[in-house]
Structures are given as structure tokens and as C-alpha cells.
Protein backbone atom coordinates (compact mmCIF):
# COMPACT_ATOMS: atom_id res chain seq x y z
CA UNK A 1 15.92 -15.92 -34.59
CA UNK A 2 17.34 -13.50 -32.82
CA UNK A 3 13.98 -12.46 -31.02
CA UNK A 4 13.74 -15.84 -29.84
CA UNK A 5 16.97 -16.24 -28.41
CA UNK A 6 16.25 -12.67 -26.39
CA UNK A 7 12.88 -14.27 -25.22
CA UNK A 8 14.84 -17.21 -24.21
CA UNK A 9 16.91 -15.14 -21.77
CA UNK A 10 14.81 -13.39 -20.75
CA UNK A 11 12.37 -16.65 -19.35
CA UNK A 12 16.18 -18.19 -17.83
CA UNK A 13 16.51 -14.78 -16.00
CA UNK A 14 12.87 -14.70 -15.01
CA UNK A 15 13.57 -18.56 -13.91
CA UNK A 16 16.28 -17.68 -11.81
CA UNK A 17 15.08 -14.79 -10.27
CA UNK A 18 11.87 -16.58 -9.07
CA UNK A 19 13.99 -19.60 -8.06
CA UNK A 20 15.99 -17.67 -6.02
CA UNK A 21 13.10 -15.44 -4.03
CA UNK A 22 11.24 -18.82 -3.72
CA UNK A 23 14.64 -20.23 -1.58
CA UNK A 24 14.95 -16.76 -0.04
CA UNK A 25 11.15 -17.07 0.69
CA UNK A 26 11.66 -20.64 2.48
CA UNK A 27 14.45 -19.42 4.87
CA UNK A 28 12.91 -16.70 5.69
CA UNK A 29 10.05 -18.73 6.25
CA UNK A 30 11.92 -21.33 8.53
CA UNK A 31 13.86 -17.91 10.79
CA UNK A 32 10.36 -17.18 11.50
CA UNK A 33 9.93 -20.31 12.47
CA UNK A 34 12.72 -21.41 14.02
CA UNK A 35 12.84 -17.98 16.30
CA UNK A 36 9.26 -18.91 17.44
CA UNK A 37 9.85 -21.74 18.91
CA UNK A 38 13.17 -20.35 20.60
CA UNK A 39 10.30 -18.35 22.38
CA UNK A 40 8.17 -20.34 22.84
CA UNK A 41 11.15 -22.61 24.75
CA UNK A 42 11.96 -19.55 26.55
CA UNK A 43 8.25 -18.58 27.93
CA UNK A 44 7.87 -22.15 29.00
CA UNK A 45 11.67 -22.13 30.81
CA UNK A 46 11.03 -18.85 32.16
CA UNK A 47 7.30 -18.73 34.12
CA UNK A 48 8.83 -18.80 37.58
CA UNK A 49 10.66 -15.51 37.04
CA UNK A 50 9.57 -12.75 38.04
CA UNK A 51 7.47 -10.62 35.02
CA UNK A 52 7.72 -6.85 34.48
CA UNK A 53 8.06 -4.79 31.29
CA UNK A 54 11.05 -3.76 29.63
CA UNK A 55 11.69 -0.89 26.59
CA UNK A 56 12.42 -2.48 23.31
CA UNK A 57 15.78 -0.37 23.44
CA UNK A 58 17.30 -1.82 26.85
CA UNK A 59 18.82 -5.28 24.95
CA UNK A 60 20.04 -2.82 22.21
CA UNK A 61 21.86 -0.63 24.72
CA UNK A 62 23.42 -3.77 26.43
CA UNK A 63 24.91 -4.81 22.96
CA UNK A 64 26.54 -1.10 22.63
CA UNK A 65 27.42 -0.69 26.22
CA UNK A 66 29.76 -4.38 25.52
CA UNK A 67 31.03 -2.53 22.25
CA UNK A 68 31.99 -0.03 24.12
CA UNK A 69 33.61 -1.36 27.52
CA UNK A 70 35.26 -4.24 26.12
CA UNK A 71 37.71 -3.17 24.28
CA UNK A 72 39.39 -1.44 27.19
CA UNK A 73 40.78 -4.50 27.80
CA UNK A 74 42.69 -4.43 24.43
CA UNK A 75 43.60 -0.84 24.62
CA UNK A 76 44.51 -0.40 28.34
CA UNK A 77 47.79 -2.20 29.57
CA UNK A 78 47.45 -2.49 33.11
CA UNK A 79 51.26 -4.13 33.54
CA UNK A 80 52.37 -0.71 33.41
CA UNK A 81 51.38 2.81 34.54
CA UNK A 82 53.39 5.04 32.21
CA UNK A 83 51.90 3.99 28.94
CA UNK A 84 48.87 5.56 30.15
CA UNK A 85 49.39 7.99 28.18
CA UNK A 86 49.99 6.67 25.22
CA UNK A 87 47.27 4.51 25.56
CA UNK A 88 44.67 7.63 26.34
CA UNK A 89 45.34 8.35 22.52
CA UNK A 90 45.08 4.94 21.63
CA UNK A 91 41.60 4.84 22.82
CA UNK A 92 40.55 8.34 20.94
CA UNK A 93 41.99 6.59 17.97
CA UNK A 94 39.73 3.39 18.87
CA UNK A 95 36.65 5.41 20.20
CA UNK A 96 36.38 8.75 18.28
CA UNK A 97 35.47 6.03 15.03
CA UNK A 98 32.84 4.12 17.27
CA UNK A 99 31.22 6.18 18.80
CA UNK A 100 31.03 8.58 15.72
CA UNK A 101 29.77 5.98 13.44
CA UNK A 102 26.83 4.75 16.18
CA UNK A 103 26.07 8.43 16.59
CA UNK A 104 25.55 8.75 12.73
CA UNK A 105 23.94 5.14 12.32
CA UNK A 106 21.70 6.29 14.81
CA UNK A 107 20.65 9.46 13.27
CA UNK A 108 20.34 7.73 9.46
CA UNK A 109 18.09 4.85 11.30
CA UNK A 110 15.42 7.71 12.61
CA UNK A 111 15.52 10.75 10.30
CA UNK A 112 17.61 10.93 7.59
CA UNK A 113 17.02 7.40 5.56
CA UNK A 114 13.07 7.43 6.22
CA UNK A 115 13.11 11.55 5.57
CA UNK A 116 15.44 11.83 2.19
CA UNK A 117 15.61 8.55 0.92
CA UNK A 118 12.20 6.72 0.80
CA UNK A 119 11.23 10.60 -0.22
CA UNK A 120 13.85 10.95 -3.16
CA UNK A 121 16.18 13.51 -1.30
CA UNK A 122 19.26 12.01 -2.20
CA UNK A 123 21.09 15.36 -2.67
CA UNK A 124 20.07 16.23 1.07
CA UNK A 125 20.76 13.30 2.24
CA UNK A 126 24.10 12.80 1.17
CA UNK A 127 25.09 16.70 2.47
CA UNK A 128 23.50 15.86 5.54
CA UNK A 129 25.88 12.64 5.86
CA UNK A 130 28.93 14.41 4.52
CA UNK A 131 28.66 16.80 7.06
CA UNK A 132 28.32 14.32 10.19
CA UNK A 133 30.98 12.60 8.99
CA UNK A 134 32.93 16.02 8.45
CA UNK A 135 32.24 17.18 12.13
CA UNK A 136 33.13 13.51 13.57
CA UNK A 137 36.76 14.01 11.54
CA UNK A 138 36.81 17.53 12.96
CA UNK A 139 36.33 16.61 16.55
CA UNK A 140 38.56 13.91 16.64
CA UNK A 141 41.23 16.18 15.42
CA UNK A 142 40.36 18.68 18.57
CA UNK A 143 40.86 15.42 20.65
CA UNK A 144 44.26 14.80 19.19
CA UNK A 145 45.59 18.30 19.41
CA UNK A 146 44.59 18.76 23.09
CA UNK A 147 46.69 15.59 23.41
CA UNK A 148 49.78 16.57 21.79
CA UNK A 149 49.66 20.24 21.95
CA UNK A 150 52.65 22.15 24.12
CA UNK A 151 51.86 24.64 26.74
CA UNK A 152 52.20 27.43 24.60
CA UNK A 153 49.92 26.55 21.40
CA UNK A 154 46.35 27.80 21.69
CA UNK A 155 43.01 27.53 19.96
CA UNK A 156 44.70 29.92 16.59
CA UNK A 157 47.81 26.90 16.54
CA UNK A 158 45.06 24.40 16.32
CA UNK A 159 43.32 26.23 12.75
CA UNK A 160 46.55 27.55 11.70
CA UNK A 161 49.28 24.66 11.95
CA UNK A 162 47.14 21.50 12.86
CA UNK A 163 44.03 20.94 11.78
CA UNK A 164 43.78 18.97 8.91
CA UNK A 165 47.41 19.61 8.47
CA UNK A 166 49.48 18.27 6.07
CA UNK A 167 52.54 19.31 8.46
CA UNK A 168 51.32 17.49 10.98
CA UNK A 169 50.39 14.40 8.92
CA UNK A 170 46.55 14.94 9.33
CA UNK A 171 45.72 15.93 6.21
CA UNK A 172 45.74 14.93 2.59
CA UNK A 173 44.87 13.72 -0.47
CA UNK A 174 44.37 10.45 1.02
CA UNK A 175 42.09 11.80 4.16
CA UNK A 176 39.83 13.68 0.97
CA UNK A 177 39.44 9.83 -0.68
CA UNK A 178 38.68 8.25 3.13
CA UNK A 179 36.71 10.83 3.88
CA UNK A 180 34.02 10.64 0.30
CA UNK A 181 34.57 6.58 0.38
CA UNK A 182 33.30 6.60 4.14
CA UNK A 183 30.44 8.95 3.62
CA UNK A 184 29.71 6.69 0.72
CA UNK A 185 29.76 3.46 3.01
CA UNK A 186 27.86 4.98 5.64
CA UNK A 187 25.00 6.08 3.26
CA UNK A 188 25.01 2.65 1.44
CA UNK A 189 24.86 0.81 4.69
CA UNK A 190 22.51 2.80 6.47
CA UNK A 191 20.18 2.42 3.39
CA UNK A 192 20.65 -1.24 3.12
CA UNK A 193 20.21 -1.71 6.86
CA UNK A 194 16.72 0.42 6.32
CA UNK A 195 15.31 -1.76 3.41
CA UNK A 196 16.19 -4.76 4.80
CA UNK A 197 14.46 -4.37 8.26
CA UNK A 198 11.92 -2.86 6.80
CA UNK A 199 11.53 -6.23 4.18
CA UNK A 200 11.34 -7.90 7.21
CA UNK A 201 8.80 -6.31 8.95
CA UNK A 202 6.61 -6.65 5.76
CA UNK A 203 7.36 -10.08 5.19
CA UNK A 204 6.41 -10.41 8.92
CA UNK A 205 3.00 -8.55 9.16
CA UNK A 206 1.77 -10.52 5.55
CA UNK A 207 2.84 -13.95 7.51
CA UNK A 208 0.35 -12.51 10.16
CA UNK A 209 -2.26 -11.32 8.23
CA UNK A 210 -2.31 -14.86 6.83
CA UNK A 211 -2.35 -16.05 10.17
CA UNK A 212 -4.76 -13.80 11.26
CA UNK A 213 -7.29 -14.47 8.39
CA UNK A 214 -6.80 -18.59 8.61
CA UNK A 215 -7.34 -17.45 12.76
CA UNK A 216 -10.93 -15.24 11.86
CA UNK A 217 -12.37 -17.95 9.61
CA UNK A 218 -11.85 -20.92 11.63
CA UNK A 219 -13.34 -18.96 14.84
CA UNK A 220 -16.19 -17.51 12.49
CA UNK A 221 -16.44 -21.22 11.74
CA UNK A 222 -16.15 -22.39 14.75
CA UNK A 223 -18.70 -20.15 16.46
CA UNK A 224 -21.16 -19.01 14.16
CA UNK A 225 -22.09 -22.81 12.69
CA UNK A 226 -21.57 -24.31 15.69
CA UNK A 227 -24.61 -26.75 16.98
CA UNK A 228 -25.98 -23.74 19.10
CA UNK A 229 -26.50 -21.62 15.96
CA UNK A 230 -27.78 -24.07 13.98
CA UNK A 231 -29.68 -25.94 16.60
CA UNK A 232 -31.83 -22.78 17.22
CA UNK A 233 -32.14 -21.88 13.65
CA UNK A 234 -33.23 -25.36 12.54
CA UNK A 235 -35.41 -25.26 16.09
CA UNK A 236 -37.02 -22.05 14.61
CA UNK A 237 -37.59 -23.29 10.88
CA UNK A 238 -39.24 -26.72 12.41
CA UNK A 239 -42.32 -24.49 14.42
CA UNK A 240 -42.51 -22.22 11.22
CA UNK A 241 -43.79 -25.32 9.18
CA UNK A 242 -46.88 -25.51 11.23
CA UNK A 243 -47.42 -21.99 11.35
CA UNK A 244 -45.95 -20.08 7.48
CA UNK A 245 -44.88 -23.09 5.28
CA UNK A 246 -43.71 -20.82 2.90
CA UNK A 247 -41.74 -19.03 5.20
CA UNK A 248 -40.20 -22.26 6.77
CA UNK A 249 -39.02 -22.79 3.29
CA UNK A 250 -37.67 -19.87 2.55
CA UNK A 251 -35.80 -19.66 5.78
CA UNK A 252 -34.16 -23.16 5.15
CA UNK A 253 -33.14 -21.98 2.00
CA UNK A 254 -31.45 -18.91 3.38
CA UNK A 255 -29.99 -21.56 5.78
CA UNK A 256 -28.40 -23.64 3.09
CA UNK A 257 -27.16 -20.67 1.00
CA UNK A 258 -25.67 -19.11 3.98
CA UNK A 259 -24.17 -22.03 4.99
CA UNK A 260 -22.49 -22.45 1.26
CA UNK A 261 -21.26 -19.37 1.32
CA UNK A 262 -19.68 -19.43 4.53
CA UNK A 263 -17.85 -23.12 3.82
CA UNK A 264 -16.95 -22.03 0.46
CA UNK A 265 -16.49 -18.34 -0.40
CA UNK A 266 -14.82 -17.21 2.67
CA UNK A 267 -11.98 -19.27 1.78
CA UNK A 268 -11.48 -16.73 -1.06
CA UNK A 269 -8.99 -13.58 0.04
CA UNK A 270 -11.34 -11.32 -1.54
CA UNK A 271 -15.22 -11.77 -2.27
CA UNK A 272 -17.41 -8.82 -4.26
CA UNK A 273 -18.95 -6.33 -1.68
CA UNK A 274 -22.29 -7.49 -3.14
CA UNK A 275 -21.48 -11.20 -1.93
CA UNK A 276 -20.55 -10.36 1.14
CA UNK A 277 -23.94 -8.08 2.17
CA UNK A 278 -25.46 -10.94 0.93
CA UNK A 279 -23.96 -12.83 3.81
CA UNK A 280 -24.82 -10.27 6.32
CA UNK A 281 -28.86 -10.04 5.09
CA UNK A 282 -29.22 -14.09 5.13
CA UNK A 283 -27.61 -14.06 8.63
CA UNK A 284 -30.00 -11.38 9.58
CA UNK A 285 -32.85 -12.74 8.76
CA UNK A 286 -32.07 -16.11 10.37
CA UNK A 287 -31.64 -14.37 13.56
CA UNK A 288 -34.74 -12.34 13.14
CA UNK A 289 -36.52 -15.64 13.40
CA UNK A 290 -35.70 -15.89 17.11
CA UNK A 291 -37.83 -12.56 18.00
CA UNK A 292 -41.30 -11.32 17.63
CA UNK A 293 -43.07 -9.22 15.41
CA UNK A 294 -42.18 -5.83 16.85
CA UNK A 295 -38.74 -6.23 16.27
CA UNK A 296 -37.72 -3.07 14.32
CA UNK A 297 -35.07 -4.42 11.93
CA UNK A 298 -33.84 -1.99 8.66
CA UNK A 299 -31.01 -2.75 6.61
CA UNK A 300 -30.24 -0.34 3.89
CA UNK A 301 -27.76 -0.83 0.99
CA UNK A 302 -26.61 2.09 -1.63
CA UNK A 303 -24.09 0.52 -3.85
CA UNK A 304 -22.46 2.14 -6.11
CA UNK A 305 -20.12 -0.59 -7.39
CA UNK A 306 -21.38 -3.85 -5.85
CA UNK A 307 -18.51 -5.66 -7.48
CA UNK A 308 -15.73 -3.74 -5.71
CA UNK A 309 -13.42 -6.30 -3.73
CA UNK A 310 -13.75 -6.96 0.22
CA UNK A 311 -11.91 -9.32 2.60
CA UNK A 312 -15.00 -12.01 3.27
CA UNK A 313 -17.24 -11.29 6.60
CA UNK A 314 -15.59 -8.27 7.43
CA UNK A 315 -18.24 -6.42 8.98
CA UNK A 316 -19.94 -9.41 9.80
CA UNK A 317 -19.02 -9.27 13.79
CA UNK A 318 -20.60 -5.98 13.97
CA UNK A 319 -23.53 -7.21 12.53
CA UNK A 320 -23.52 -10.45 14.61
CA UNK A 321 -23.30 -7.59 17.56
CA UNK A 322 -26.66 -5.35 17.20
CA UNK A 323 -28.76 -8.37 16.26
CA UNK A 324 -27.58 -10.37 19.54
CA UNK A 325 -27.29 -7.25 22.06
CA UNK A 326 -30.23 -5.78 21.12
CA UNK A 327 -32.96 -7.31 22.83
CA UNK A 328 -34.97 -5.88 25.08
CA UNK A 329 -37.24 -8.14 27.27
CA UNK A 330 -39.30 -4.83 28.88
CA UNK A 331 -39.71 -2.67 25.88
CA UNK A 332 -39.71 -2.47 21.95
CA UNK A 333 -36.15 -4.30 20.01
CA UNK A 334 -34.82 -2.49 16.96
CA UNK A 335 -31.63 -2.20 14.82
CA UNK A 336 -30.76 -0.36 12.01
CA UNK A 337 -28.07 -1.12 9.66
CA UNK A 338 -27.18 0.59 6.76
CA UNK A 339 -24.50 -0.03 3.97
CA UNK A 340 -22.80 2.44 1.62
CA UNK A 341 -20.20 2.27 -1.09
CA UNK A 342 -18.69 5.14 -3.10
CA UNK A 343 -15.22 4.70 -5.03
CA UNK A 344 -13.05 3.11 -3.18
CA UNK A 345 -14.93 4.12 0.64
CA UNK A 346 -17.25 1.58 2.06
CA UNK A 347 -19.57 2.64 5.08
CA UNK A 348 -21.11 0.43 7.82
CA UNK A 349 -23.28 2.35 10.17
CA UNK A 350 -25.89 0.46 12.67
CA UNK A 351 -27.87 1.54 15.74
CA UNK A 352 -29.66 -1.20 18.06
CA UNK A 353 -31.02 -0.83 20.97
CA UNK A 354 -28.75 -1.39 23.86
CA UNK A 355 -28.84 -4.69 26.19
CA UNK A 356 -26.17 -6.73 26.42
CA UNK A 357 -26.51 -10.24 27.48
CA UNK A 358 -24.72 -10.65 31.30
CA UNK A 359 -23.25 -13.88 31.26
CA UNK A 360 -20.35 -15.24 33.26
CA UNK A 361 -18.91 -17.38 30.85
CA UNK A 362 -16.96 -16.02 27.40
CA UNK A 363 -19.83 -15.13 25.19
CA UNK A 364 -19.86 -16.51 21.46
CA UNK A 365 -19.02 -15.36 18.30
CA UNK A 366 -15.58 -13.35 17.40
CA UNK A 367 -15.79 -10.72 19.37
CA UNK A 368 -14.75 -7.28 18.78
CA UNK A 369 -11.25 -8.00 20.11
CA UNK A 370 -10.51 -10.36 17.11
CA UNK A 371 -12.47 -7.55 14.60
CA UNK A 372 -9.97 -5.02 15.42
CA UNK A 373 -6.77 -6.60 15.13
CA UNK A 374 -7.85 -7.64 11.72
CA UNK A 375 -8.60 -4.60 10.94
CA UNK A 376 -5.16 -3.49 11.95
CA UNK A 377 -4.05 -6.27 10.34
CA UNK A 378 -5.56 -5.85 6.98
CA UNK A 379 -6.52 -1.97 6.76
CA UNK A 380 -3.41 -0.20 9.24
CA UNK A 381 -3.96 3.63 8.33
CA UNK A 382 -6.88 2.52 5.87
CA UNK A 383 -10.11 2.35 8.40
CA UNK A 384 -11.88 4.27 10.64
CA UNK A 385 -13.43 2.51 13.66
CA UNK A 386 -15.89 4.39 16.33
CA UNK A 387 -18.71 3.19 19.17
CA UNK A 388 -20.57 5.30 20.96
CA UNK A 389 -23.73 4.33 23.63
CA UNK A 390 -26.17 7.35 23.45
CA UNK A 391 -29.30 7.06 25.28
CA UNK A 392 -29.21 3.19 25.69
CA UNK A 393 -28.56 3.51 21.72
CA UNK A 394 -25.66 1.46 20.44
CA UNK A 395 -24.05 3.31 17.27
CA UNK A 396 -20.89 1.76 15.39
CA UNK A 397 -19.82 2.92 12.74
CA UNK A 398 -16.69 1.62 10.56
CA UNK A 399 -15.32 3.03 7.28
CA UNK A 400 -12.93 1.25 4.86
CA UNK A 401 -10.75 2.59 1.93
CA UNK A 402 -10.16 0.06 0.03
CA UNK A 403 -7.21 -0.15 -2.59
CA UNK A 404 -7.04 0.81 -5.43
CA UNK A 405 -6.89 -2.84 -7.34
CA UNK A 406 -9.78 -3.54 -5.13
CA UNK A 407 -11.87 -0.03 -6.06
């Protein structure tokens, strides 16, 4: 009975916990949103300006620079001219805290939150903020005592009778509380402030890597079974039949199971590396039908765990670019592909021959634009991406390291 009742709560908790991120999930969803179309209202409103870059940290440094100007209007009283005075250690009592606490913010925000805590530091990083927040106390007592000091007291008054003085009312057991409840706030907030931006950027990139992956299979789509592909494939399976029946067929097979694949298993996020070289060979040899004979095609696979997990037609735009750059109308076509897999490291290497079509007009197919900012989008710190041209010899070569639930 009682094990019931625990399983009970425990499913209400569950319930309300995924209630609750699914709500959290649907603002956050409609900020996004909602902030892009406040640009997009602002690009359209703004094309007559004039255009020129700016640092990320210029509307940042406006904000602060407000912080800190405005309230001089509060502190200074410009109805008379002797409270000047006073009102110079009114605004060390105003600024001294401001500026102090930006200084440390600023210092949590780019070393000490992404250096101690994310890295399990804690005892560092709390020393490190106790003494910040020790040397911002200190200094603003230097401030004060230059203030109010007489001619006669020096620099041994200041460590003798005043600072941190309970004679002069600067010290005590409630400045010891302030002072460990404040570098407790400050190390709280600064850690909040961390995790939530950086929740933000990560809820950001995933909304654009499922942008960015609806983006790549609708242009895949979009180019690579448009009429023009298929037109010239179907074109080249129609004067097979007269010439290799049973090649004719076994091209329009290839045809149908590539176009399958393409409507159906790309939708997938992940296919099996197997399925997707599968892809890549049916797509070659449909374009092989185009050229003659000599064409030197290879395409080597070494698998060592064809069922390992891969975002569908990943490597297909490199592919698509040695079979349709390679042609050479003077001399003897060739590309070489090759394929390997071991743990979680996949390998795509290819050479082709080197002639790229010249056309004036946007050529088809992704590009290797689009291929790159998916990979950034899908594998940032994960891939290694190179091209190199060596005697009219295209190379690429791309390798992946895939994670771990995918391995």
C-alpha cells in the first residue's frame, strides 16, 4: 500500500515537473518568436540608414554608462554650492557599491563562474569572490578616510584608528554578516546569471539546428529531385532500354529506391551509417549514367559498425560535388571516394578530377555553404573539415566523432 502511494507521488511530481518545462518550453518558444519579428520590423524600418558594424559590447556599455551618469542627478543638488561636499561622499557611498559590484559581475561572467564552477572549484571560487568583495570594502574605506581625515592623520591613522574601525563606526559584527551574506549573493547571482544565459543559448542553437535540418532537407529536396535531376536520369534509363535492358532496369530500380529513401528516411533525425552510404552509392551510380565508359569511379567502404547512428545525407553534398565537378571534356574523368568507420570516428575522403562547371547563374544542389553551417550546427568542436586542389586534383576530406549514444 504504501509502495503504491510513493509511486503515486512520485508520477504527480513527474506530472508537474513536465507540465511546467512544457509551459516554460512554450514561452520560451514564443520570446524567440516574438523578438524575431521585432527584427525583422526593425530591418524592414531601418534599410535607408546608413549600415556599418558595431561590437556586441557597445549597447551593453550604453546601458552602464546610463547606470552610471544618471544618478548624478539624484545625488548632486545643484540649488546650492556648499553641499558639495557633502554630496562628494554621498556619491562614494552611491558609486564605490556600483561600480564594485559591475567590476566583480564582470570578472565572475568571464573567468571565475566558467573556470571554478562548471569545473567543481567551489572552494576557489568562493576565496576568489570573498576577496574582491574584501578589496572593494577596503577601498571604499580609503575613499572615506581621505574624505574625513584632518590635516594631521596620515596613512598609519588610517590602519591604526580607522579602518574597519569600530571607533569610527566602520566596523563590526554587523559589517562581518554583510560582508559573508554579500559574497554569498554575488556568487549565487553570478552563477544563476551564468546558467541561465547559457540555457538560453542552448535552447537557441537546438531551435536552429531544427531549423537548419527542416532548411537542408527541403533544399536537398528541392534540388536534388527536382525535374532537372530526374528528367536526365529518366532521359538516361529510356536510351539504356535499347541498348542494356538489364541495366535500364536496374538503374530504375536504384531510381525508385533512392527516391524512397530520400522522401522517407531523411525525415528521421538519425539513419544507420549503412543506410545512409547506401544513399550516396545509388546516387552515384545514377549520375555515372550521364558519362562514358572511361569514367574512373571507386567508392570504397570499411565499416566497422554499419549500424552506428548518422544525421541523414550528411556527406551527401560532398559527394554530389566530385561526381558533378569532375568532368573533363579534353582528358580522362575519375573520382575516388572512400568511406571509413571506427568507434565512434567516421571518415569521408574523395579525390576527382578538377573542372568546375562556369556558369553565371547559382549552380544547383546545396552547396558547400549550407554543408558547413550544418556541420557547425550539428558537430561544433566534433568535425574536422579540409579541401585542398593539388595538381588539378580535388581532395576533401571530412571526419566526424560521433556521440557516444550514437557510437
Amino acid at each position: 500500500m504504501n509502495d503504491n502511494s510513493s509511486i503515486n507521488r512520485t508520477e504527480t511530481r513527474n506530472g508537474f515537473f513536465q507540465k511546467t518545462r512544457n509551459k516554460l518550453a512554450v514561452l520560451q518558444e514564443m520570446d524567440f518568436e516574438r523578438n524575431e519579428q521585432r527584427l525583422r520590423n526593425l530591418l524592414d524600418e531601418d534599410k535607408d540608414l546608413i549600415q556599418f558594424p558595431i561590437p556586441v559590447f557597445v549597447p551593453t556599455l550604453f546601458v552602464w554608462l546610463f547606470l552610471i551618469i544618471f544618478p548624478l542627478v539624484l545625488i548632486l543638488d545643484p540649488s546650492s554650492s556648499s553641499s558639495f561636499s557633502v554630496n562628494v561622499k554621498g556619491m562614494i557611498a552611491f558609486y564605490f557599491p556600483l561600480l564594485s559590484t559591475l567590476f566583480i559581475f564582470f570578472l565572475n561572467q568571464k573567468f571565475l563562474v566558467s573556470s571554478c564552477i562548471f569545473k567543481k572549484r567551489y572552494a576557489i571560487y568562493f576565496v576568489a569572490n570573498s576577496i574582491l568583495v574584501f578589496a572593494a570594502l577596503f577601498f571604499r574605506e580609503v575613499a572615506f578616510f581621505f574624505i574625513e581625515r584632518s590635516s594631521n592623520e596620515g596613512y598609519v591613522n588610517f590602519f591604526k584608528d580607522y579602518c574597519f574601525s569600530s571607533l569610527k563606526g566602520h566596523f563590526g559584527i554587523g559589517t562581518v554578516l554583510t560582508f559573508v551574506v554579500l559574497v554569498c549573493l554575488v556568487c549565487l547571482l553570478c552563477v544563476f546569471y551564468q546558467l541561465v544565459i547559457r540555457q538560453i543559448v542552448r535552447a537557441f542553437i537546438l531551435r536552429e539546428q531544427k531549423r537548419m535540418g527542416l532548411q537542408y532537407e527541403l533544399d536537398f529536396l528541392k534540388n536534388q529531385l527536382s525535374p532537372h535531376f530526374l528528367f536526365n536520369t529518366l532521359n538516361n534509363i529510356s536510351a539504356l532500354i535499347q541498348i542494356d535492358a538489364k541495366r535500364a532496369e536496374s538503374s530504375m530500380n536504384k531510381l525508385s529506391q533512392l527516391l524512397r529513401m530520400m522522401l522517407y528516411q531523411v525525415k528521421d533525425k538519425y539513419i544507420t551509417l549503412r543506410e545512409d552510404v547506401d544513399i550516396l552509392q545509388k546516387y552515384a551510380d545514377l549520375e555515372k549514367l550521364r558519362l562514358d565508359e572511361s569514367f574512373d569511379f571507386v567508392f570504397d567502404v570499411k565499416l566497422e559498425n554499419p549500424n552506428v547512428k548518422i544525421e541523414p545525407l550528411l556527406m551527401m553534398p560532398l559527394m554530389e560535388n566530385a561526381m558533378k565537378h569532375c568532368v573533363n571534356p579534353n582528358g580522362k574523368s575519375f573520382a575516388h571516394v572512400s568511406i571509413t568507420q571506427s568507434g565512434n570516428e567516421v571518415h569521408f575522403h574523395s579525390e576527382n578530377s578538377n573542372f568546375p562547371r562556369k556558369s553565371s547563374r547559382k549552380s544547383g544542389g546545396l552547396g558547400l555553404s549550407t554543408f558547413e553551417k550544418r556541420l557547425d550546427l550539428m558537430y561544433l568542436d566534433a568535425h574536422e573539415y579540409s579541401v585542398n586542389i593539388v595538381d588539378d586534383i580535388y581532395i576533401s576530406d571530412l571526419v566526424l566523432h560521433l556521440k557516444k549514444e550514437n557510437s
